[in-house]
C-alpha atoms as a PDB file:
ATOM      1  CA  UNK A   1     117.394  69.533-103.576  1.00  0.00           C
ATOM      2  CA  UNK A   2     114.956  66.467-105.147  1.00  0.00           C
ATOM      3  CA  UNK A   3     111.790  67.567-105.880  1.00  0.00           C
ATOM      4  CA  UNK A   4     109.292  65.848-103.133  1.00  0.00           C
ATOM      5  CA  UNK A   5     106.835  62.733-105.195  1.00  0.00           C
ATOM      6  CA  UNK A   6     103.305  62.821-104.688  1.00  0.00           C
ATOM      7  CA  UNK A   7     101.459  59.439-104.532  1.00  0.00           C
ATOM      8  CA  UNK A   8      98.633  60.008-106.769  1.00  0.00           C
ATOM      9  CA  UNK A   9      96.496  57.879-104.727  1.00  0.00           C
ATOM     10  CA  UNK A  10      97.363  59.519-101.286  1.00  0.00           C
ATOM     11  CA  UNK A  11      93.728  60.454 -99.566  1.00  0.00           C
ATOM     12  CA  UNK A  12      94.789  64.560 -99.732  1.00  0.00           C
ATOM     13  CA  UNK A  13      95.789  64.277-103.386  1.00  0.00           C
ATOM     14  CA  UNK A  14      93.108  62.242-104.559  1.00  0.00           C
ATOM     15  CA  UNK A  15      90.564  64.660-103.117  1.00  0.00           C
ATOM     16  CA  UNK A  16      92.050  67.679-104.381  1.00  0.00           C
ATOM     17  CA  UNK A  17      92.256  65.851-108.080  1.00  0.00           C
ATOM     18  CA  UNK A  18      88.346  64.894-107.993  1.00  0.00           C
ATOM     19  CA  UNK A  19      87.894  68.622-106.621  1.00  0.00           C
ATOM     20  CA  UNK A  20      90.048  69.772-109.791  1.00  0.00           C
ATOM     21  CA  UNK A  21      88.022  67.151-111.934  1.00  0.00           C
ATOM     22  CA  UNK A  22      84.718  68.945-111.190  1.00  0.00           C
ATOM     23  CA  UNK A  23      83.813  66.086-108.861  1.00  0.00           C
ATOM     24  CA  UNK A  24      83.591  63.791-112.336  1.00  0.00           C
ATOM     25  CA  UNK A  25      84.594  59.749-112.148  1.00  0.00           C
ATOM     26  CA  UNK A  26      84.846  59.845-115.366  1.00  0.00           C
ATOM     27  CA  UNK A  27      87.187  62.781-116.110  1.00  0.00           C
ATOM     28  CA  UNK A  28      89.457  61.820-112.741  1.00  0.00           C
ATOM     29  CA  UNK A  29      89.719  58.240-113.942  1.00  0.00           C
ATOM     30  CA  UNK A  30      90.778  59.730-117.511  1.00  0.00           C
ATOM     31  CA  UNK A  31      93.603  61.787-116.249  1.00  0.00           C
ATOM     32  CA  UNK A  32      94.533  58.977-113.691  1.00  0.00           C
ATOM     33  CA  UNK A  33      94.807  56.521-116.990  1.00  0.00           C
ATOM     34  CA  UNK A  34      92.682  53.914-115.422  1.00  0.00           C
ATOM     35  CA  UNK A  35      88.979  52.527-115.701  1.00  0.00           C
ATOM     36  CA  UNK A  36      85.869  54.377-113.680  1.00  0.00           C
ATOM     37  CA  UNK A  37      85.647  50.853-111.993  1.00  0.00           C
ATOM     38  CA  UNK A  38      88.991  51.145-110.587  1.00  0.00           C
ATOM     39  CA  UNK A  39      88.527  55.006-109.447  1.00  0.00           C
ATOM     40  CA  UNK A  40      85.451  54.302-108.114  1.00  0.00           C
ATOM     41  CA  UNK A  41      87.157  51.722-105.841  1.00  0.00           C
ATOM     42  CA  UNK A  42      90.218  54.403-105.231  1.00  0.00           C
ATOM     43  CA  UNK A  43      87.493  57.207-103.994  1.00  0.00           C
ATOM     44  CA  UNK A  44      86.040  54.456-101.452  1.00  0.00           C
ATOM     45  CA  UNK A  45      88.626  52.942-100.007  1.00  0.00           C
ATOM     46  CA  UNK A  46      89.670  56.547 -99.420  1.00  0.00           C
ATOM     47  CA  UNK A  47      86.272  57.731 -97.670  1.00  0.00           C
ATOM     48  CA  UNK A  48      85.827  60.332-100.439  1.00  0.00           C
ATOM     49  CA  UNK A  49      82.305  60.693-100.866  1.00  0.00           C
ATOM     50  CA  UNK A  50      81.217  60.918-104.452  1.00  0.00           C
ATOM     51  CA  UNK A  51      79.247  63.864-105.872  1.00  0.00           C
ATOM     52  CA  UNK A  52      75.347  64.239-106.641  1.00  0.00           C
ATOM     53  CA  UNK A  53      75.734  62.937-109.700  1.00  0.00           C
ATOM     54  CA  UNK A  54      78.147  60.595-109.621  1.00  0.00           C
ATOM     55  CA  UNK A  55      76.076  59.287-106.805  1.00  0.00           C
ATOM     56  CA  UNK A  56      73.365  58.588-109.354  1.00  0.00           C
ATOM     57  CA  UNK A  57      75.140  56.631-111.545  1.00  0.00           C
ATOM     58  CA  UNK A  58      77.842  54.957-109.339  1.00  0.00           C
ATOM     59  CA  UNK A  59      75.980  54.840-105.512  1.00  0.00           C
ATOM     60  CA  UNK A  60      75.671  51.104-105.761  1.00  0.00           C
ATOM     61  CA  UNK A  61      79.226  49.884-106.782  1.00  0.00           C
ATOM     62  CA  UNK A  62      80.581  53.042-104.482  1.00  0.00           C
ATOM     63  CA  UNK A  63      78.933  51.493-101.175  1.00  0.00           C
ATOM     64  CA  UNK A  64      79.467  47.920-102.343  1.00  0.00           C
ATOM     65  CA  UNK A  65      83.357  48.958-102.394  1.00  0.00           C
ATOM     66  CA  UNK A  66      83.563  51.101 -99.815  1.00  0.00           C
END
């Protein structure tokens, strides 16, 4: 039996891996091997709303891409 792939960039998985990430850009965008920019844009376009304090530093480009 194959072992079932998860898209890393599914809306569920995503929001589990921010969750396990302690709701940090920085440290998801790290383990996702891609720039804050471009997770940022991945947390938007999935309707995942962005902790306090990633709020503070990323509200801006967040809404702009959302």
């Amino acid at each position: 039996m194959k072992a079932r792939q998860l898209d890393p960039t599914d809306r569920r998985v995503l929001e589990r891996n921010y969750d396990y990430a302690q709701k940090n850009v920085r440290v998801l965008s790290t383990w996702y091997d891609c720039e804050t920019k471009r997770m940022i844009e991945l947390l938007a376009e999935n309707e995942i709303d962005l902790s306090a304090n990633d709020e503070q530093r990323f509200g801006p480009y967040y809404r702009e891409a959302r």
